[in-house]
PDB file of N, CA and C in Angstrom:
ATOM      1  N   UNK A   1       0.838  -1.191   0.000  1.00  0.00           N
ATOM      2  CA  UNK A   1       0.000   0.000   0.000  1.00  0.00           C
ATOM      3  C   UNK A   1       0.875   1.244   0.000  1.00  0.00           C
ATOM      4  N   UNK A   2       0.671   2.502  -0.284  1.00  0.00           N
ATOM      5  CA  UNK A   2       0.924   3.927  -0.573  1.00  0.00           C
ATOM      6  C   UNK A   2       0.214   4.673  -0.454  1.00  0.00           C
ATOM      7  N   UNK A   3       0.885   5.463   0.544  1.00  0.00           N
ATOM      8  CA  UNK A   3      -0.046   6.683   0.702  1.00  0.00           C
ATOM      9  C   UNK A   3       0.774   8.098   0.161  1.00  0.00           C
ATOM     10  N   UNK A   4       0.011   9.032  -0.275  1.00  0.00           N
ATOM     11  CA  UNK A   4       0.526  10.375  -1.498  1.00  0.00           C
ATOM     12  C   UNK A   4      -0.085  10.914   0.003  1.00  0.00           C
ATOM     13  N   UNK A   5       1.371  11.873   0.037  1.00  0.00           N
ATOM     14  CA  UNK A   5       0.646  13.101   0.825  1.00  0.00           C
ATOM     15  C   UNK A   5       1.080  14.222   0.370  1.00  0.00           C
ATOM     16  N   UNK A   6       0.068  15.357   0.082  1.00  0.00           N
ATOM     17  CA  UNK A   6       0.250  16.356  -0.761  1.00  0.00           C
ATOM     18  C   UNK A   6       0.433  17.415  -0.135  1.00  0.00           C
ATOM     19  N   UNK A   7       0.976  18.695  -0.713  1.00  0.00           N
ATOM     20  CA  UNK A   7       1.005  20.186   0.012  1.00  0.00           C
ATOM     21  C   UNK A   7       1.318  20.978  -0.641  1.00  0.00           C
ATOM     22  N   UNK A   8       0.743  22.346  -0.038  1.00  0.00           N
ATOM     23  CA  UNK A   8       0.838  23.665  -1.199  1.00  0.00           C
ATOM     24  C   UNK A   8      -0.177  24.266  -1.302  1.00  0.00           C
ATOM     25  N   UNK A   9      -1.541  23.419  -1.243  1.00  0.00           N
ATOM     26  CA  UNK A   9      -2.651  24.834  -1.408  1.00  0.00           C
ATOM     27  C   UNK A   9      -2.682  25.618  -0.681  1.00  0.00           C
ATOM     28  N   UNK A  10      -3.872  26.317  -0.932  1.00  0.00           N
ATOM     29  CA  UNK A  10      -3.824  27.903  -0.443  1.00  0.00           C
ATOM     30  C   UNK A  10      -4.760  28.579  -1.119  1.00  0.00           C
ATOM     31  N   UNK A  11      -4.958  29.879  -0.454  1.00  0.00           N
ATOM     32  CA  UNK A  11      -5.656  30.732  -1.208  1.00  0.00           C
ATOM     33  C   UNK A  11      -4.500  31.946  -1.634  1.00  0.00           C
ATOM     34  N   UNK A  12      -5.433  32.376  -3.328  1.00  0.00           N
ATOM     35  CA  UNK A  12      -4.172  33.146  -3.262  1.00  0.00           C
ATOM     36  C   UNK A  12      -4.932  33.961  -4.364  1.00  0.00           C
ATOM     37  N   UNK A  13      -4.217  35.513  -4.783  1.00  0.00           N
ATOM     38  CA  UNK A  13      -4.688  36.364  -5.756  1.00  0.00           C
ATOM     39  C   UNK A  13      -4.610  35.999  -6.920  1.00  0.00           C
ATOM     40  N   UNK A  14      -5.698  36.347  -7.646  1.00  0.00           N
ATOM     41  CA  UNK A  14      -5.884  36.227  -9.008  1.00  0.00           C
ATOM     42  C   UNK A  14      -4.439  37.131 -10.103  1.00  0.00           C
ATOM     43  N   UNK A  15      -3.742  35.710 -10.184  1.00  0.00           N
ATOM     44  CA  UNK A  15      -2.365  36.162 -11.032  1.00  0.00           C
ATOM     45  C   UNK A  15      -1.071  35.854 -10.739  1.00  0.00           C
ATOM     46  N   UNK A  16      -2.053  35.238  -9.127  1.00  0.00           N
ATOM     47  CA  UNK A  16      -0.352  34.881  -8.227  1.00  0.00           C
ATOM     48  C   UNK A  16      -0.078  33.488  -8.623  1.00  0.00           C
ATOM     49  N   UNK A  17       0.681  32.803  -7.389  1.00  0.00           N
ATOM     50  CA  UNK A  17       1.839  31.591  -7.659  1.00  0.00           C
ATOM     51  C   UNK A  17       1.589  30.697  -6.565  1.00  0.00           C
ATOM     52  N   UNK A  18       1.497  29.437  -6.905  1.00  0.00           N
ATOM     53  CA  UNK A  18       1.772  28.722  -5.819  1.00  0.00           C
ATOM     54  C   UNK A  18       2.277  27.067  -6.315  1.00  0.00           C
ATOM     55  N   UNK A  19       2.620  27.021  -5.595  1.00  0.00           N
ATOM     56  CA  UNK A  19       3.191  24.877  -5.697  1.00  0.00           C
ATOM     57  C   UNK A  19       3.035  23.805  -5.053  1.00  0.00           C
ATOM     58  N   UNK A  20       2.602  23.077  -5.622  1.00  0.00           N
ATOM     59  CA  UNK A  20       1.983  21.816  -5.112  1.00  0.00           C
ATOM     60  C   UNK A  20       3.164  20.640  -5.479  1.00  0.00           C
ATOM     61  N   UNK A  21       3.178  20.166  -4.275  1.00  0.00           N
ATOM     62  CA  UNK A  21       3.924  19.204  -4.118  1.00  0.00           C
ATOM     63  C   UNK A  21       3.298  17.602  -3.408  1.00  0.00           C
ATOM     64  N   UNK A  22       3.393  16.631  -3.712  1.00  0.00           N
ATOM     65  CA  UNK A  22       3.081  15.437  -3.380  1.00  0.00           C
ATOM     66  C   UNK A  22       4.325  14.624  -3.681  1.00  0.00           C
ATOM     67  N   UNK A  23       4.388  13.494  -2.326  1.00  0.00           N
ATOM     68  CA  UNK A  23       5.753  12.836  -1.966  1.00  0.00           C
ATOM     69  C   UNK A  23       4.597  11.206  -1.458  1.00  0.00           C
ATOM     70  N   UNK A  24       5.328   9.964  -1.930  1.00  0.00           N
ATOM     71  CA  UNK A  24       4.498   8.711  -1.540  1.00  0.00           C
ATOM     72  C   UNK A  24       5.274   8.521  -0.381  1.00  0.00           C
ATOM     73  N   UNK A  25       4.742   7.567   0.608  1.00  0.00           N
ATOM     74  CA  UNK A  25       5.309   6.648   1.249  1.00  0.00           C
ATOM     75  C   UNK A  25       6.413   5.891   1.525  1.00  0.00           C
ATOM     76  N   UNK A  26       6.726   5.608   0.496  1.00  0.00           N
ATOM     77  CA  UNK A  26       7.797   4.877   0.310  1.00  0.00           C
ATOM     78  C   UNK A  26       8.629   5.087  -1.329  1.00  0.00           C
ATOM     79  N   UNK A  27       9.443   5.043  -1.452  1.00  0.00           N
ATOM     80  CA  UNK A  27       9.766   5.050  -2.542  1.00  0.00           C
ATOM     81  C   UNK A  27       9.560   3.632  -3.863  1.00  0.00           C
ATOM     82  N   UNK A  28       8.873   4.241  -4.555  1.00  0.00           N
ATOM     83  CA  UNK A  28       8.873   2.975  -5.516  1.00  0.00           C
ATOM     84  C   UNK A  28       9.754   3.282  -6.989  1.00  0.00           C
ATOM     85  N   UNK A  29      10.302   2.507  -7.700  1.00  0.00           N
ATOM     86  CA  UNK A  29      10.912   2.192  -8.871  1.00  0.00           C
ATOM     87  C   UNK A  29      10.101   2.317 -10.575  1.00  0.00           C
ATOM     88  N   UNK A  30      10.248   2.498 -11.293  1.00  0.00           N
ATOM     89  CA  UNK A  30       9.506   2.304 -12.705  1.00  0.00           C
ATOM     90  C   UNK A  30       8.343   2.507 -12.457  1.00  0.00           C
ATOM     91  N   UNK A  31       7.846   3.557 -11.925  1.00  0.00           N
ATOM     92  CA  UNK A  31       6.210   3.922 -12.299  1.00  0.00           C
ATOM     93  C   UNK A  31       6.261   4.574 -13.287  1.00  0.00           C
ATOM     94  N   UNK A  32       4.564   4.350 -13.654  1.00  0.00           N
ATOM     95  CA  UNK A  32       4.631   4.692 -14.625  1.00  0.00           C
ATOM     96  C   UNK A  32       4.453   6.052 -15.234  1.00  0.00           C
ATOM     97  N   UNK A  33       3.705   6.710 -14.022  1.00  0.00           N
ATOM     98  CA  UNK A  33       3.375   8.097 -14.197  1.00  0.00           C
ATOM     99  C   UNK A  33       2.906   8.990 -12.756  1.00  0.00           C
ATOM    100  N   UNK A  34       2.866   9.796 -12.687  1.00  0.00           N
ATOM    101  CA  UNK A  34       2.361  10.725 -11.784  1.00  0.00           C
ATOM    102  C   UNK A  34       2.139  11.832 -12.167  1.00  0.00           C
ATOM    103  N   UNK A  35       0.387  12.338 -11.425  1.00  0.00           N
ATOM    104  CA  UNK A  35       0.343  13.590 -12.176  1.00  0.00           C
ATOM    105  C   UNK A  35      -0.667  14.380 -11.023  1.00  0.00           C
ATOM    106  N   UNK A  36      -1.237  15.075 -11.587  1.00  0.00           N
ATOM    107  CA  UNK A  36      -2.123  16.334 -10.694  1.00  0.00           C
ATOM    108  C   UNK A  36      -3.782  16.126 -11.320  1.00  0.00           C
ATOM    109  N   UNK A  37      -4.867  16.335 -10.727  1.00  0.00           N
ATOM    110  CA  UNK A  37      -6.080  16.081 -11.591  1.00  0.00           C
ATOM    111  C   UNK A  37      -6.852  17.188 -10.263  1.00  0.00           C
ATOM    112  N   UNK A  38      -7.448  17.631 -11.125  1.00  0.00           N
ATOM    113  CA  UNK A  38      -8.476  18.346 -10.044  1.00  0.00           C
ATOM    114  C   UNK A  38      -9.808  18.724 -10.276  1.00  0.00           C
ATOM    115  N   UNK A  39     -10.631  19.001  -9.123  1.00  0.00           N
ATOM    116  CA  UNK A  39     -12.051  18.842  -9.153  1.00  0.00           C
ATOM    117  C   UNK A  39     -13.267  19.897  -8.833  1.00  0.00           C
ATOM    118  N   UNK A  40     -13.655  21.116  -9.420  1.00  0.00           N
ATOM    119  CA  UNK A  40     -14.036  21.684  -8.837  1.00  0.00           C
ATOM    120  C   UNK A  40     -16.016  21.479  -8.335  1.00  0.00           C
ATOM    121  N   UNK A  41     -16.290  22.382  -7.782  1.00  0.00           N
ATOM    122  CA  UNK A  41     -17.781  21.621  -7.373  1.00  0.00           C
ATOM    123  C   UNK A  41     -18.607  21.730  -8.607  1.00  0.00           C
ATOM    124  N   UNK A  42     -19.347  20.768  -8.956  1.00  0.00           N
ATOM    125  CA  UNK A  42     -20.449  20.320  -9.748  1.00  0.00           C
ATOM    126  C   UNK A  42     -19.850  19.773 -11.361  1.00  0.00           C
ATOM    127  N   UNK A  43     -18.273  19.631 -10.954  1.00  0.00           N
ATOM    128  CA  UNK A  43     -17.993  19.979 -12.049  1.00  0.00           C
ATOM    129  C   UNK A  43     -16.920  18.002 -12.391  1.00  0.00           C
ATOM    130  N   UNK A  44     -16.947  17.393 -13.515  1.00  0.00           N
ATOM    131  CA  UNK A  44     -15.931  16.105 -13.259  1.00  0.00           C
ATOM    132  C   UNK A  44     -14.120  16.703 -12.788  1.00  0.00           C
ATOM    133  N   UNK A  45     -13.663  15.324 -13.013  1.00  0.00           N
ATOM    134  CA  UNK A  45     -12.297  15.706 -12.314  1.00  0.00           C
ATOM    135  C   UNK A  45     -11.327  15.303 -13.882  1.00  0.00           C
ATOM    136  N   UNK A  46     -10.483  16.292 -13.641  1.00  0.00           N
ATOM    137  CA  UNK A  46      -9.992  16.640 -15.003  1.00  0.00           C
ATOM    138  C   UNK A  46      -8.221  16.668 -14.892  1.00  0.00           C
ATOM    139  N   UNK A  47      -7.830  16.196 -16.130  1.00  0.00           N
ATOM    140  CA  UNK A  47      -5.833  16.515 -16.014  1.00  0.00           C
ATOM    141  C   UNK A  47      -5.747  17.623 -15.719  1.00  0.00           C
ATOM    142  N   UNK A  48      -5.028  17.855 -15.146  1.00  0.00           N
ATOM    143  CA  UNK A  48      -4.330  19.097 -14.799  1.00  0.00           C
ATOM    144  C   UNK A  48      -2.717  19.097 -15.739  1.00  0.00           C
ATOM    145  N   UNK A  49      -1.935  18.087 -15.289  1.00  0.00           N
ATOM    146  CA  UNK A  49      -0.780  17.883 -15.435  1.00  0.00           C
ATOM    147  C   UNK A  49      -0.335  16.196 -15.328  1.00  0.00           C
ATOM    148  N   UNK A  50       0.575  15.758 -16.005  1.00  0.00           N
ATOM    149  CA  UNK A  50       1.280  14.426 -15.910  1.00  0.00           C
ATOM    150  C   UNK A  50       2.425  14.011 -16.473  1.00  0.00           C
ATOM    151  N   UNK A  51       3.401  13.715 -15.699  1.00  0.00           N
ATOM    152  CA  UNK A  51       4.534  13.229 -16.024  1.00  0.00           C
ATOM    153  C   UNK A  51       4.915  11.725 -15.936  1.00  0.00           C
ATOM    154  N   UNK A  52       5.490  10.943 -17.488  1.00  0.00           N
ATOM    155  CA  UNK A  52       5.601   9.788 -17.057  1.00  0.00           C
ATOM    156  C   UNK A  52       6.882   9.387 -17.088  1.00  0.00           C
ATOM    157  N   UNK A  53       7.424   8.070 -17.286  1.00  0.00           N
ATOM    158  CA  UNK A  53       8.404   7.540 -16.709  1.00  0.00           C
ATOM    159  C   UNK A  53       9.661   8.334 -17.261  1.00  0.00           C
ATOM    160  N   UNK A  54       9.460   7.780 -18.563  1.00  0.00           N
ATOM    161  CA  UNK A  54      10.900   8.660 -19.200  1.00  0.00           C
ATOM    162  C   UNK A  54      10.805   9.905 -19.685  1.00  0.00           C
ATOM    163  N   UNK A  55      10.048  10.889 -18.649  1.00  0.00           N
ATOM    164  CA  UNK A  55      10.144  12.760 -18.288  1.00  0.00           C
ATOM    165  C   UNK A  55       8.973  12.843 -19.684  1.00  0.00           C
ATOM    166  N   UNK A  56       8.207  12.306 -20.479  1.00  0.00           N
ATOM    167  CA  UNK A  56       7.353  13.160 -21.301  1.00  0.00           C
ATOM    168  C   UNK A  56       6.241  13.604 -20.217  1.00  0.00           C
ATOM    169  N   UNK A  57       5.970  15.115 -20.433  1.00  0.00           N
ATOM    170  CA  UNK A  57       5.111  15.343 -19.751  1.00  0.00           C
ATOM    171  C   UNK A  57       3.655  15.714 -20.791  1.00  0.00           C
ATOM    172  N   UNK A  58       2.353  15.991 -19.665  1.00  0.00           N
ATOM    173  CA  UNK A  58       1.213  16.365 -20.842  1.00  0.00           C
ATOM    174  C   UNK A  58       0.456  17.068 -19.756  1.00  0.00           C
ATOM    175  N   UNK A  59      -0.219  18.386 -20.330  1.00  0.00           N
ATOM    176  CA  UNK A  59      -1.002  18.766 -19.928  1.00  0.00           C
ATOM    177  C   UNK A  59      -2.292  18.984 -19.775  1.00  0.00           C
ATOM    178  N   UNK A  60      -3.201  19.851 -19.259  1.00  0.00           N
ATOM    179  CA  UNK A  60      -5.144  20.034 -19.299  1.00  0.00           C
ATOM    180  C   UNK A  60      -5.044  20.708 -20.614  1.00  0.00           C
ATOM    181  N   UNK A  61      -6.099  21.555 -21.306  1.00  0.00           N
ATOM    182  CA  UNK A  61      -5.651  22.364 -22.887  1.00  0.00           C
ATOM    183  C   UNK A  61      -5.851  23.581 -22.066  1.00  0.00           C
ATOM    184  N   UNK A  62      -6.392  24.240 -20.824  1.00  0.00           N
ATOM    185  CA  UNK A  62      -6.922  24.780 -19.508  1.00  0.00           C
ATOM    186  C   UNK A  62      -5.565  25.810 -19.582  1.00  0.00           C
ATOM    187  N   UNK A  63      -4.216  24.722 -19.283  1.00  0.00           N
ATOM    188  CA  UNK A  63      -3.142  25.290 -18.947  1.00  0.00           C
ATOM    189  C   UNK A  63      -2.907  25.864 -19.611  1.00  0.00           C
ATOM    190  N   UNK A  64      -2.422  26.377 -21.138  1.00  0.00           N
ATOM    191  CA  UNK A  64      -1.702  27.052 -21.539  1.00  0.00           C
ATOM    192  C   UNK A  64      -0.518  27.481 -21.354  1.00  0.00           C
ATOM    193  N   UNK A  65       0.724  27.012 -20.581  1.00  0.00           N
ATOM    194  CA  UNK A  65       1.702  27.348 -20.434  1.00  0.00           C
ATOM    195  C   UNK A  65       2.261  27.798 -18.909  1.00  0.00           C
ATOM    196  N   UNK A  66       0.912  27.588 -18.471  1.00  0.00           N
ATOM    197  CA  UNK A  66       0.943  28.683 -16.492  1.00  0.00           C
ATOM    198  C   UNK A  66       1.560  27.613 -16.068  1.00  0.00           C
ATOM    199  N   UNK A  67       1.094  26.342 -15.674  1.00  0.00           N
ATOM    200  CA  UNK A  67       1.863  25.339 -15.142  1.00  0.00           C
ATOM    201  C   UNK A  67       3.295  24.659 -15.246  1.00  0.00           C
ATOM    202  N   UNK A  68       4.017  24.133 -14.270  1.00  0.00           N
ATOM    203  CA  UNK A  68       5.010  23.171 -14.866  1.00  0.00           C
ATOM    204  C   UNK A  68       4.860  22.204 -13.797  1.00  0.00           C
ATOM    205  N   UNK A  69       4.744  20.774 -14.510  1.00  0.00           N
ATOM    206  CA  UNK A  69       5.479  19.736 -13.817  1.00  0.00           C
ATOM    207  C   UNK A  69       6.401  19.069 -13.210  1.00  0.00           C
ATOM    208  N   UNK A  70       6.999  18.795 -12.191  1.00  0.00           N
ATOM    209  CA  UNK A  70       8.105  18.246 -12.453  1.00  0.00           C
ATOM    210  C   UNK A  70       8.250  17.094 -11.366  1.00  0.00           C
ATOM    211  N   UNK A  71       9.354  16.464 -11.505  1.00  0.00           N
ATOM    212  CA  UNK A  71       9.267  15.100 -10.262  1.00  0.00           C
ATOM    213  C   UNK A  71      10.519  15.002  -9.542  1.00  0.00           C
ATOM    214  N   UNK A  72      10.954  14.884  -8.614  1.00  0.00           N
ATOM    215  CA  UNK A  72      11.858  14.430  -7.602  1.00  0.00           C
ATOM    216  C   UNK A  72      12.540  13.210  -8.257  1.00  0.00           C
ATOM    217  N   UNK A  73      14.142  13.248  -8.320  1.00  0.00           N
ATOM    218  CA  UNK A  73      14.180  11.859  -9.111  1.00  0.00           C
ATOM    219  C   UNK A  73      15.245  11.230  -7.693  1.00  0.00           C
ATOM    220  N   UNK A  74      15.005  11.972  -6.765  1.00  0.00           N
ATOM    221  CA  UNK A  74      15.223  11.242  -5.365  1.00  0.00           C
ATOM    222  C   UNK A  74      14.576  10.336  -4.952  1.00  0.00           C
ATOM    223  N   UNK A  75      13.217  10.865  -4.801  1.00  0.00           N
ATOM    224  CA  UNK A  75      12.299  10.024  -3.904  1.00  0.00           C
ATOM    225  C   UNK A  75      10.981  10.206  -5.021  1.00  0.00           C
ATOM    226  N   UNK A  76      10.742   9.690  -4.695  1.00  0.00           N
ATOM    227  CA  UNK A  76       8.513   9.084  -6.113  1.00  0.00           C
ATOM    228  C   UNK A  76       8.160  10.340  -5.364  1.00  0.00           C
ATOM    229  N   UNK A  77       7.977  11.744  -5.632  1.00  0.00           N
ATOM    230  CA  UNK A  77       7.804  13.156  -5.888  1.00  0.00           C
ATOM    231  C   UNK A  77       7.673  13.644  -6.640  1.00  0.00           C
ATOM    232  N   UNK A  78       6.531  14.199  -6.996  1.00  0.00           N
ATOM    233  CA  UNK A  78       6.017  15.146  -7.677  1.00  0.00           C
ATOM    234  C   UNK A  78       5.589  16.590  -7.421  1.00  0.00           C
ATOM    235  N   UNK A  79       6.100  17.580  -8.264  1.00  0.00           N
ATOM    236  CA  UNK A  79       5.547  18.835  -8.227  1.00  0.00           C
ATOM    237  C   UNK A  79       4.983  19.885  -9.002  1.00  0.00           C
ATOM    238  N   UNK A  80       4.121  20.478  -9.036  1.00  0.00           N
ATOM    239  CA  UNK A  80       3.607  21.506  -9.850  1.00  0.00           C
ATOM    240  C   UNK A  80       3.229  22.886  -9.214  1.00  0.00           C
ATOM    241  N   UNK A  81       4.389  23.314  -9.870  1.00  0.00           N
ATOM    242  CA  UNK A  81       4.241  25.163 -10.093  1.00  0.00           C
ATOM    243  C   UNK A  81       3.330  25.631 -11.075  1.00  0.00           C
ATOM    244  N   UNK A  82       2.458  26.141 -10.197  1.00  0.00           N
ATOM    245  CA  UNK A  82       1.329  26.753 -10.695  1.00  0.00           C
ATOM    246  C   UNK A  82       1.114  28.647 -10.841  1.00  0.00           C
ATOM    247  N   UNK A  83       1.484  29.095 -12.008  1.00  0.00           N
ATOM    248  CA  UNK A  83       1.540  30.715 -12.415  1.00  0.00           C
ATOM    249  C   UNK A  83       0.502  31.289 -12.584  1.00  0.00           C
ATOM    250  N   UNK A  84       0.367  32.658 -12.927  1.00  0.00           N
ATOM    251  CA  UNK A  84      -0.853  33.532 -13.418  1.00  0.00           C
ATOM    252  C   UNK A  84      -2.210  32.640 -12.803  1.00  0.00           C
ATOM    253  N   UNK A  85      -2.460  32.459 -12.442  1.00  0.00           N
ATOM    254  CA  UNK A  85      -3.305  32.022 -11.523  1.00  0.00           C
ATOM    255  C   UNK A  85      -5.009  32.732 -11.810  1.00  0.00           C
ATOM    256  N   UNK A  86      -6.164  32.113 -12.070  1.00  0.00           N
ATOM    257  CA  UNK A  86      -7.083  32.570 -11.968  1.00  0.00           C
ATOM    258  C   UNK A  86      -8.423  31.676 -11.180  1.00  0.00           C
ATOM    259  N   UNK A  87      -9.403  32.771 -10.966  1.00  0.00           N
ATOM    260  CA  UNK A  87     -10.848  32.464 -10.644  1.00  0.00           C
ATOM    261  C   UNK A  87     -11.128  30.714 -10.764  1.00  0.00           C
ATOM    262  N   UNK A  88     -11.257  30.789 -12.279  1.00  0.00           N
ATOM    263  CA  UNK A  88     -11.396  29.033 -12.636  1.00  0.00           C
ATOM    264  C   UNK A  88     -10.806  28.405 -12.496  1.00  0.00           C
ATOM    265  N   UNK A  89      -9.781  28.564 -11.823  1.00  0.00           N
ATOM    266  CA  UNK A  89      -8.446  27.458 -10.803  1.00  0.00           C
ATOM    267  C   UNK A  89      -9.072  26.799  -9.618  1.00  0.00           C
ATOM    268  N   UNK A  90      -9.444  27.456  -9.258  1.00  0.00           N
ATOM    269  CA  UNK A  90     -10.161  27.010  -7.900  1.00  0.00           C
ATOM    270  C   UNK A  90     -10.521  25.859  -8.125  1.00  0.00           C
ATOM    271  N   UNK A  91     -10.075  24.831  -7.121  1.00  0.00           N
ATOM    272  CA  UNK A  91     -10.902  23.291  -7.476  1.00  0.00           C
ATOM    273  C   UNK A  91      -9.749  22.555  -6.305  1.00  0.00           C
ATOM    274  N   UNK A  92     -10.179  21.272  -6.285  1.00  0.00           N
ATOM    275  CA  UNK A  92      -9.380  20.579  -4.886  1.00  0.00           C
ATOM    276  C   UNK A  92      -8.295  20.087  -5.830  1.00  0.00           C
ATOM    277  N   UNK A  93      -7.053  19.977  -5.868  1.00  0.00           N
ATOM    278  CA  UNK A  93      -6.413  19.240  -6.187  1.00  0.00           C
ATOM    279  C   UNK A  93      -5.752  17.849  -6.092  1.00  0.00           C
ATOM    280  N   UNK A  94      -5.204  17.189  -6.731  1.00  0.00           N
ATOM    281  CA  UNK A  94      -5.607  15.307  -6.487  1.00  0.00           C
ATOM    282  C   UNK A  94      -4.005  15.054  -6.881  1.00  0.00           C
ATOM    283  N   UNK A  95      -3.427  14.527  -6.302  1.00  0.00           N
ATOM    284  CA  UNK A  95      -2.076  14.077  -7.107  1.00  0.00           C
ATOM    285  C   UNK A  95      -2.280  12.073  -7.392  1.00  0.00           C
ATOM    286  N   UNK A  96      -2.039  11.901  -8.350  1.00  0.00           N
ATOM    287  CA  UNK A  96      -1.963  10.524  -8.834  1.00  0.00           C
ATOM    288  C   UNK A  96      -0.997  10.108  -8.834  1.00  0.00           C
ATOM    289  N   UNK A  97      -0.742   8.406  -8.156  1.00  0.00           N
ATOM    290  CA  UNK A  97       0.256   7.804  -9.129  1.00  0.00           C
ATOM    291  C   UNK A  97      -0.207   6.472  -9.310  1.00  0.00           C
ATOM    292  N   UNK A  98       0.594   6.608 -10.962  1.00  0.00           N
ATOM    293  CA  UNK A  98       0.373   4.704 -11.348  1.00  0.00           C
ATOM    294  C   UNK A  98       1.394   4.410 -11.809  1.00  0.00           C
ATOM    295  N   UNK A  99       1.544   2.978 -10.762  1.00  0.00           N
ATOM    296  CA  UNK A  99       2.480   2.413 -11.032  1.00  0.00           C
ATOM    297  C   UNK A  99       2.096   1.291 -12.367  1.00  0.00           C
ATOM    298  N   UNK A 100       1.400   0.888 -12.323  1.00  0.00           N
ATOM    299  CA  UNK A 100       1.110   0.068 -13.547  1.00  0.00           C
ATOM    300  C   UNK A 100      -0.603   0.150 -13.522  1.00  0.00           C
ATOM    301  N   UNK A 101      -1.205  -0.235 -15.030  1.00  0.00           N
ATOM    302  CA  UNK A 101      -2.338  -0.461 -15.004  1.00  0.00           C
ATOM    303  C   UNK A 101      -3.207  -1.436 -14.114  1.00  0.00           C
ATOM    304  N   UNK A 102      -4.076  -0.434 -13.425  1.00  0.00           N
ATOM    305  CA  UNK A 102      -4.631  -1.133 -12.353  1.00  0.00           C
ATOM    306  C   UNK A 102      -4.233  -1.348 -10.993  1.00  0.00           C
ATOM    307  N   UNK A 103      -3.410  -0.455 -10.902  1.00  0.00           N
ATOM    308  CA  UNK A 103      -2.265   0.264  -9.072  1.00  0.00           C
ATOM    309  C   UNK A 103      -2.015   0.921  -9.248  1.00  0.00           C
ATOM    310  N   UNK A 104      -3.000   1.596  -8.756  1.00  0.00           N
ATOM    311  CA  UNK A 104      -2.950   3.296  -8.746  1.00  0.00           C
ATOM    312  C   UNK A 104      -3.012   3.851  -7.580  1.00  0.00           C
ATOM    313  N   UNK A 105      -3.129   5.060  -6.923  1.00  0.00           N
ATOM    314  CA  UNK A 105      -3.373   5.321  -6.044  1.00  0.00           C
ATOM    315  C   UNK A 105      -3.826   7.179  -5.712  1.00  0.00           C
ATOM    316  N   UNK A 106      -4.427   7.910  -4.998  1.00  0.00           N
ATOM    317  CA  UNK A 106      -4.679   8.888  -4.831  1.00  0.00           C
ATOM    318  C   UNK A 106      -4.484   9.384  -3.901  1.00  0.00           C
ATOM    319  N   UNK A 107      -4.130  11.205  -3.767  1.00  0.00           N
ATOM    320  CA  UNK A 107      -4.049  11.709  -2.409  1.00  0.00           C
ATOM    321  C   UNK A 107      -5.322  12.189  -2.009  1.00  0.00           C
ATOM    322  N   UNK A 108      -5.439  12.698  -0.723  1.00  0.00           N
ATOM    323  CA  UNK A 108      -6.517  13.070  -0.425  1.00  0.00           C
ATOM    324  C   UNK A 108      -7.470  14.468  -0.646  1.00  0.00           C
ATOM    325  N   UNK A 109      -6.396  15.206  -1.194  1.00  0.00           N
ATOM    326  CA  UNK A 109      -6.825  16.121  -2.067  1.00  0.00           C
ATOM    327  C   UNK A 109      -5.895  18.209  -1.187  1.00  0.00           C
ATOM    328  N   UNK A 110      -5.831  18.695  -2.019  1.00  0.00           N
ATOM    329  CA  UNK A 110      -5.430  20.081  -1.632  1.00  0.00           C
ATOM    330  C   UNK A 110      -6.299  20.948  -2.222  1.00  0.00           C
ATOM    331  N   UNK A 111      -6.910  21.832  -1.542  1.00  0.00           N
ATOM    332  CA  UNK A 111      -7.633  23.220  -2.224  1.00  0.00           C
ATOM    333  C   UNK A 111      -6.775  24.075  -2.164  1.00  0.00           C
ATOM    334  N   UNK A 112      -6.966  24.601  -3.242  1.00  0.00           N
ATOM    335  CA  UNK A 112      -6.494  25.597  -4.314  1.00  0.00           C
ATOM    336  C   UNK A 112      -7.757  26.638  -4.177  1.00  0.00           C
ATOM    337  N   UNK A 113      -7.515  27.941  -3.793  1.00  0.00           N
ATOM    338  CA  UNK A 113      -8.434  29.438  -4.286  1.00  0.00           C
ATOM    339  C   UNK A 113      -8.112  30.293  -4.744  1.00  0.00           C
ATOM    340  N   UNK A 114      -8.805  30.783  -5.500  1.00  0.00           N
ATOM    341  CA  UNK A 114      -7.846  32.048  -6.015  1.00  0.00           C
ATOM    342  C   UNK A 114      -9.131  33.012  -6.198  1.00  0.00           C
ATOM    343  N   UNK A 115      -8.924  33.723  -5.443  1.00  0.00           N
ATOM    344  CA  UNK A 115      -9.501  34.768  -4.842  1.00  0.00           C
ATOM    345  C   UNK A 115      -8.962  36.017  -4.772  1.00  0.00           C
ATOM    346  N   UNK A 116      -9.773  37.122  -5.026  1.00  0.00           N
ATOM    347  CA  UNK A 116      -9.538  38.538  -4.311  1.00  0.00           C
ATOM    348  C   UNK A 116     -10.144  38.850  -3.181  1.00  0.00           C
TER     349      UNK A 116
END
């Protein structure tokens, strides 16, 4: 078992910065991916961001360029710097990882606001 524990939200101004970071349990080997997905109310849960094994990353079409991914090649870590920041950001954030199809696992989630 694995547990993702995440950190970084916040509330923050429309334009500002913040980073989300999620670190597993334990360290695991050859996964296959890890990424960010988030959820706002009434609304499904959507990519945000994902990086897989050998560094291709992919993004939401949402992002446009504000985000970056990136991963810890210490420890099964993941992070995303999140820029220009707006209103429709707002949503809980989810960090994923899969290690192979069908072991996966989720964090418990970070809110994100972006507010004036």
């Amino acid at each position: 078992q694995v547990q993702l524990e995440e950190s970084g939200g916040g509330l923050v101004q429309p334009g500002g910065s913040l980073k989300l970071s999620c670190a597993a349990s334990r360290n695991i080997f050859n996964i296959y991916s890890m990424g960010w997905y988030r959820q706002a109310p009434g609304k499904q849960r959507e990519l945000v961001a994902i990086i897989y094994y050998g560094g291709q990353t992919n993004y939401g079409d949402f992002v446009k360029g504000r985000f970056t991914i990136s991963r810890d090649n210490a420890k099964t870590a993941v992070h995303l710097q999140m820029t220009s920041l707006k209103p429709e950001d707002t949503a809980v954030y989810y960090c994923n990882l899969l290690i192979r199809v069908g072991d996966d696992y989720w964090g418990q989630g970070t809110q994100v606001t972006v507010s004036s």
